[in-house]
Protein backbone atom coordinates (compact mmCIF):
# COMPACT_ATOMS: atom_id res chain seq x y z
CA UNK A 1 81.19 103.75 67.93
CA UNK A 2 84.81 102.34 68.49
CA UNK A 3 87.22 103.06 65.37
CA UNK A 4 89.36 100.68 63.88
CA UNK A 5 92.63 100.52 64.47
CA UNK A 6 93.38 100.67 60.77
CA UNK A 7 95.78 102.39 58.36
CA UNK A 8 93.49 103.10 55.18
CA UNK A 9 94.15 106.96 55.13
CA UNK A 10 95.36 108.46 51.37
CA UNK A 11 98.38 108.31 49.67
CA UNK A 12 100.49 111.01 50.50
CA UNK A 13 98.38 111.74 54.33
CA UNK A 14 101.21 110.89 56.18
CA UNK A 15 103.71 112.97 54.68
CA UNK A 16 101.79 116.20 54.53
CA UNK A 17 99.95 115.45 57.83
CA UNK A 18 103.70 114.78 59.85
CA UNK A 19 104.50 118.46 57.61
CA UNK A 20 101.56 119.98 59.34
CA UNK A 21 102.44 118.36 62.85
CA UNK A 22 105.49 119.60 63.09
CA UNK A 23 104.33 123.00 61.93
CA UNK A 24 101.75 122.82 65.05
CA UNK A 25 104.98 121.87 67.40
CA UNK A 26 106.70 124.82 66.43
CA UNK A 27 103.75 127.52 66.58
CA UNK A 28 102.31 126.99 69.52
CA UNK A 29 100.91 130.37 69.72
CA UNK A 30 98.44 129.54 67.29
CA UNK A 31 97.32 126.21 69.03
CA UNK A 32 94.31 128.27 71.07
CA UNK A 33 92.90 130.18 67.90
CA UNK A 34 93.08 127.33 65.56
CA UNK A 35 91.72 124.77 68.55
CA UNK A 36 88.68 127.37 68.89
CA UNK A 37 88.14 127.76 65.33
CA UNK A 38 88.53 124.16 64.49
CA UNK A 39 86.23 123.68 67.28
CA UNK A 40 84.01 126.50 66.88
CA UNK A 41 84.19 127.65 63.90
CA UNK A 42 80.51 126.23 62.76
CA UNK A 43 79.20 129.84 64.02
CA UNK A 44 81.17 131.79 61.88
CA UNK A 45 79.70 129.62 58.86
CA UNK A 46 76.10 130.49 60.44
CA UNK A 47 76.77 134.13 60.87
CA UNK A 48 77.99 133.78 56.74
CA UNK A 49 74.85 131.87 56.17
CA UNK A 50 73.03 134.98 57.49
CA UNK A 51 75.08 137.36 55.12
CA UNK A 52 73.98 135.61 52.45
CA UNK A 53 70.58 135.84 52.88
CA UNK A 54 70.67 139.46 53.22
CA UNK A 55 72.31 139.93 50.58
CA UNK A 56 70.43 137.73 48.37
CA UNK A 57 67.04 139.72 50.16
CA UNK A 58 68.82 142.93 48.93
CA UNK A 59 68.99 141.88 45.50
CA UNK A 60 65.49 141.06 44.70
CA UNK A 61 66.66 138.77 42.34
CA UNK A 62 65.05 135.56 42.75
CA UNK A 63 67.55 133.32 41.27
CA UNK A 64 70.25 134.56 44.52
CA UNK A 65 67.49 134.13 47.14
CA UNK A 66 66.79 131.07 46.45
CA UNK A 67 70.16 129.98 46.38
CA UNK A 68 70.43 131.41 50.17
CA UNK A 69 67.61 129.31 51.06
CA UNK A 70 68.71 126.54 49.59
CA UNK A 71 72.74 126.49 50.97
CA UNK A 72 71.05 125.43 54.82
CA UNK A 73 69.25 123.13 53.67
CA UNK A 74 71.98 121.60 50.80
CA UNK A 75 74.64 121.74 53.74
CA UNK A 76 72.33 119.36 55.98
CA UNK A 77 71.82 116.96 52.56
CA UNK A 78 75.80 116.80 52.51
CA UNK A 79 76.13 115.75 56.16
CA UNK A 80 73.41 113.35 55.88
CA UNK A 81 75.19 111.75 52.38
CA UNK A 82 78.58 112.06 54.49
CA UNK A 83 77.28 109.71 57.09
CA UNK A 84 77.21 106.20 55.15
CA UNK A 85 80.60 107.20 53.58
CA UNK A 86 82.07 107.47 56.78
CA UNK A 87 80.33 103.96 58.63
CA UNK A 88 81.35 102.37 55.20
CA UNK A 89 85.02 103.54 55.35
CA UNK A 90 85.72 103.32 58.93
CA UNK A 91 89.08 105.05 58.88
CA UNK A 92 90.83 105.74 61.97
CA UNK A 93 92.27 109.02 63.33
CA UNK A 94 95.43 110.29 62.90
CA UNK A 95 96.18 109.98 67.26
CA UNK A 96 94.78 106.53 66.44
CA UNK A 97 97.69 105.72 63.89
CA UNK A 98 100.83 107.71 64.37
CA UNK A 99 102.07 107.29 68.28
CA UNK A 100 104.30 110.43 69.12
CA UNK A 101 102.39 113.55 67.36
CA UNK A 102 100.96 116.28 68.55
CA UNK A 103 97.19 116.38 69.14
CA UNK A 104 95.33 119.39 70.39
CA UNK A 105 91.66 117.81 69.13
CA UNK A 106 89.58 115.94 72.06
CA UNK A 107 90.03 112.98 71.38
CA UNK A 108 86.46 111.53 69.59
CA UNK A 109 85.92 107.75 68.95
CA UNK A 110 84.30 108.53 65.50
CA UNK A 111 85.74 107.70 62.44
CA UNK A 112 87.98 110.20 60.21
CA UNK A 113 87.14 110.15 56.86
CA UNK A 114 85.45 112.35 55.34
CA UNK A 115 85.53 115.30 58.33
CA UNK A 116 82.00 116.62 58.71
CA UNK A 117 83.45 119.86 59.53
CA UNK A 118 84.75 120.43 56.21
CA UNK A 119 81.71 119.13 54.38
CA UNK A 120 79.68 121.48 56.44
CA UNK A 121 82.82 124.38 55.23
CA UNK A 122 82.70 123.42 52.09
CA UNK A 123 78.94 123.15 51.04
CA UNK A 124 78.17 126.76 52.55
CA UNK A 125 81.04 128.02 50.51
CA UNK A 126 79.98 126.35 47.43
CA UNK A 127 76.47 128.40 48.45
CA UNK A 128 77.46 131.39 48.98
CA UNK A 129 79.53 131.77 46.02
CA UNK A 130 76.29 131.61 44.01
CA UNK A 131 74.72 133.97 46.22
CA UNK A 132 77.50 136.75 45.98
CA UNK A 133 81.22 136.52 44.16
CA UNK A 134 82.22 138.82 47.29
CA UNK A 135 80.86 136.82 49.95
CA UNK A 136 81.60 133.63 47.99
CA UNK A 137 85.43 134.43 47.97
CA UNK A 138 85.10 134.94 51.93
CA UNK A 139 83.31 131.62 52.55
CA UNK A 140 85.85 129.65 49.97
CA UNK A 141 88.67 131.59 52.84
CA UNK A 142 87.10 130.61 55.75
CA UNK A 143 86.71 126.58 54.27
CA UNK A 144 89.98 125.98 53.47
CA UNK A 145 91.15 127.51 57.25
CA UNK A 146 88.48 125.31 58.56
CA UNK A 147 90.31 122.38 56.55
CA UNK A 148 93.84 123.24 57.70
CA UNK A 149 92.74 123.81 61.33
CA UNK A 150 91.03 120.21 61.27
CA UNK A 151 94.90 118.89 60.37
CA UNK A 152 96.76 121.12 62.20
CA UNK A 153 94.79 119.67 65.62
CA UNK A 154 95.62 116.23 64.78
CA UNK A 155 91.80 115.38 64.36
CA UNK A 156 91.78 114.90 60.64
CA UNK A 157 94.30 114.00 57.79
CA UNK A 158 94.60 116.09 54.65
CA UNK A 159 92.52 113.66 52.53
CA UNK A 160 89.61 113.78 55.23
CA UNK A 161 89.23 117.52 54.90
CA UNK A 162 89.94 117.43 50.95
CA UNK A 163 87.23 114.84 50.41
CA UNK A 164 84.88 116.73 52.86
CA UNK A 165 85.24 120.27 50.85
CA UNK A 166 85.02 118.97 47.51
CA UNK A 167 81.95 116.56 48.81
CA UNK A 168 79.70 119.60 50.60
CA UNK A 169 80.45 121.50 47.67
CA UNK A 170 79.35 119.23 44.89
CA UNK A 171 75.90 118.36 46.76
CA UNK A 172 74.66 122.33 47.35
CA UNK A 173 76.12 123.26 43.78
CA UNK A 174 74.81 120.82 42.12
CA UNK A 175 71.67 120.03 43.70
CA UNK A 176 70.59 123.73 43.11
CA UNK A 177 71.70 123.64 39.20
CA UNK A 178 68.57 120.70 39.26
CA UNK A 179 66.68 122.58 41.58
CA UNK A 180 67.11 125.95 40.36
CA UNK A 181 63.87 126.68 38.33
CA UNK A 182 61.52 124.40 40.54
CA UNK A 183 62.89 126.84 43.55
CA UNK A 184 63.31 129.99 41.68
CA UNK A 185 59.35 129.33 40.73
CA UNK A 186 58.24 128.99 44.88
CA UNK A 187 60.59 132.11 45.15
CA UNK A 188 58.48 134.05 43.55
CA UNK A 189 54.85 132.45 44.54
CA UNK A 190 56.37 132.85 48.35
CA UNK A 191 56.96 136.40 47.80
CA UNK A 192 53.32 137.21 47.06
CA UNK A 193 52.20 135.45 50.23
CA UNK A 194 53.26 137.17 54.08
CA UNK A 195 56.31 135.50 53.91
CA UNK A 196 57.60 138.37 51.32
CA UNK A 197 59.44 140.36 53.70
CA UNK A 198 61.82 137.51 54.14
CA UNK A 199 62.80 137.04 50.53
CA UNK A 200 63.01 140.52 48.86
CA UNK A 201 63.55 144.07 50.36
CA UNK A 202 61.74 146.91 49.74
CA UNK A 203 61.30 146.91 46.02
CA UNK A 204 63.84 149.05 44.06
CA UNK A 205 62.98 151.32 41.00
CA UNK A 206 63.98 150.20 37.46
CA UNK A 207 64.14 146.20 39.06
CA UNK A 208 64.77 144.07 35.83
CA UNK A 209 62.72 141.75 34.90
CA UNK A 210 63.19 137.81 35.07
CA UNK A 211 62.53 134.84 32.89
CA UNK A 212 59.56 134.08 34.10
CA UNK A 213 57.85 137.39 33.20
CA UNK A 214 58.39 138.85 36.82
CA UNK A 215 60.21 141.50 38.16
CA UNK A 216 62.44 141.01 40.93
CA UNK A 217 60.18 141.56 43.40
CA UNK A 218 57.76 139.32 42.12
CA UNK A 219 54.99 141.43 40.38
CA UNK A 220 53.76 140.70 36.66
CA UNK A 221 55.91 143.15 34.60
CA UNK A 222 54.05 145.05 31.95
């Protein structure tokens, strides 16, 4: 697709995205890490993605795991919702706007708003902080660098990336508060079948019991 020439950013992008360009002019020993993380950065998410399922596994409890599984597939829901929003906005890049600034992004024909990457940033972290308050706090960390290495590129302005956390955030958050008890029940019906190893660890003594009248693990309690 072929953006539009057009000025329909947020109030306020300008000034904080020209504060955040001329930041990037005068650090430009950061422009290779921030390119590669703005760039590249999706793996780290994975790799946090990962954590969170073994951490949730660790647990037993069934509430967490399923809140692991669910964070993948919430994160794809957000990107998918993100879509329309973007063909219906169409607004144009920053490099498409402003002559004279500093771009370090390759330069994409897509539209800007809302940035996928920080939808994708912002629903794992929105995950993960059910799954763990630890790993949670990590994830919110690595979202908001995600954001400000988005702007500090040129790809993005600030209301792109804002709009993208808040947006990937809202969808896994609150599509597992409807979900929850629907997925907490097939967490603990999957973790009878072969499939158990890949929900709970070995089972721990003195597990506590959960509202449905199962342990953590899954077994009838007595």
């Amino acid at each position: 697709m072929t953006a539009l020439n057009l000025d329909n950013s947020m109030p306020g992008d300008h000034t904080i995205f020209r504060a955040v360009n001329t930041f990037a002019r005068h650090t430009a020993w950061l422009h290779s890490p921030t390119l590669a993380y703005a760039t590249y950065g999706v793996v780290l998410f994975a790799g946090l993605l990962v954590a969170g399922w073994w951490v949730a596994r660790s647990t037993g409890d069934h509430s967490k795991v399923a809140a692991a599984w669910w964070t993948p597939l919430g994160a794809l829901l957000a990107l998918a919702i993100n879509q329309p929003i973007v063909n219906d906005i169409r607004e144009a890049r920053p490099y498409t706007v402003l002559p004279h600034i500093l771009v370090l992004a390759h330069r994409s024909t897509d539209y800007s708003f809302p940035s996928d990457h920080a939808v994708m940033a912002g629903a794992v972290a929105g995950g993960l902080v059910l799954v763990d308050r630890r790993l949670g706090v990590l994830a919110v960390l690595a979202a908001l660098l995600m954001a400000f290495a988005r702007v500090y590129i040129g790809a993005h302005w600030p209301g792109d990336v804002a709009f993208g956390l808040a947006l990937g955030a809202v969808v896994v958050v609150g599509g597992f508060k409807v979900l929850e008890r629907p997925a907490v029940a097939l967490v603990g019906w999957l973790i009878t079948t072969p499939l158990r190893p890949l929900l709970v660890a070995q089972a721990a003594p003195g597990s506590r019991t959960t509202g449905s009248g199962r342990n953590q693990e899954g077994f009838p309690s007595n």
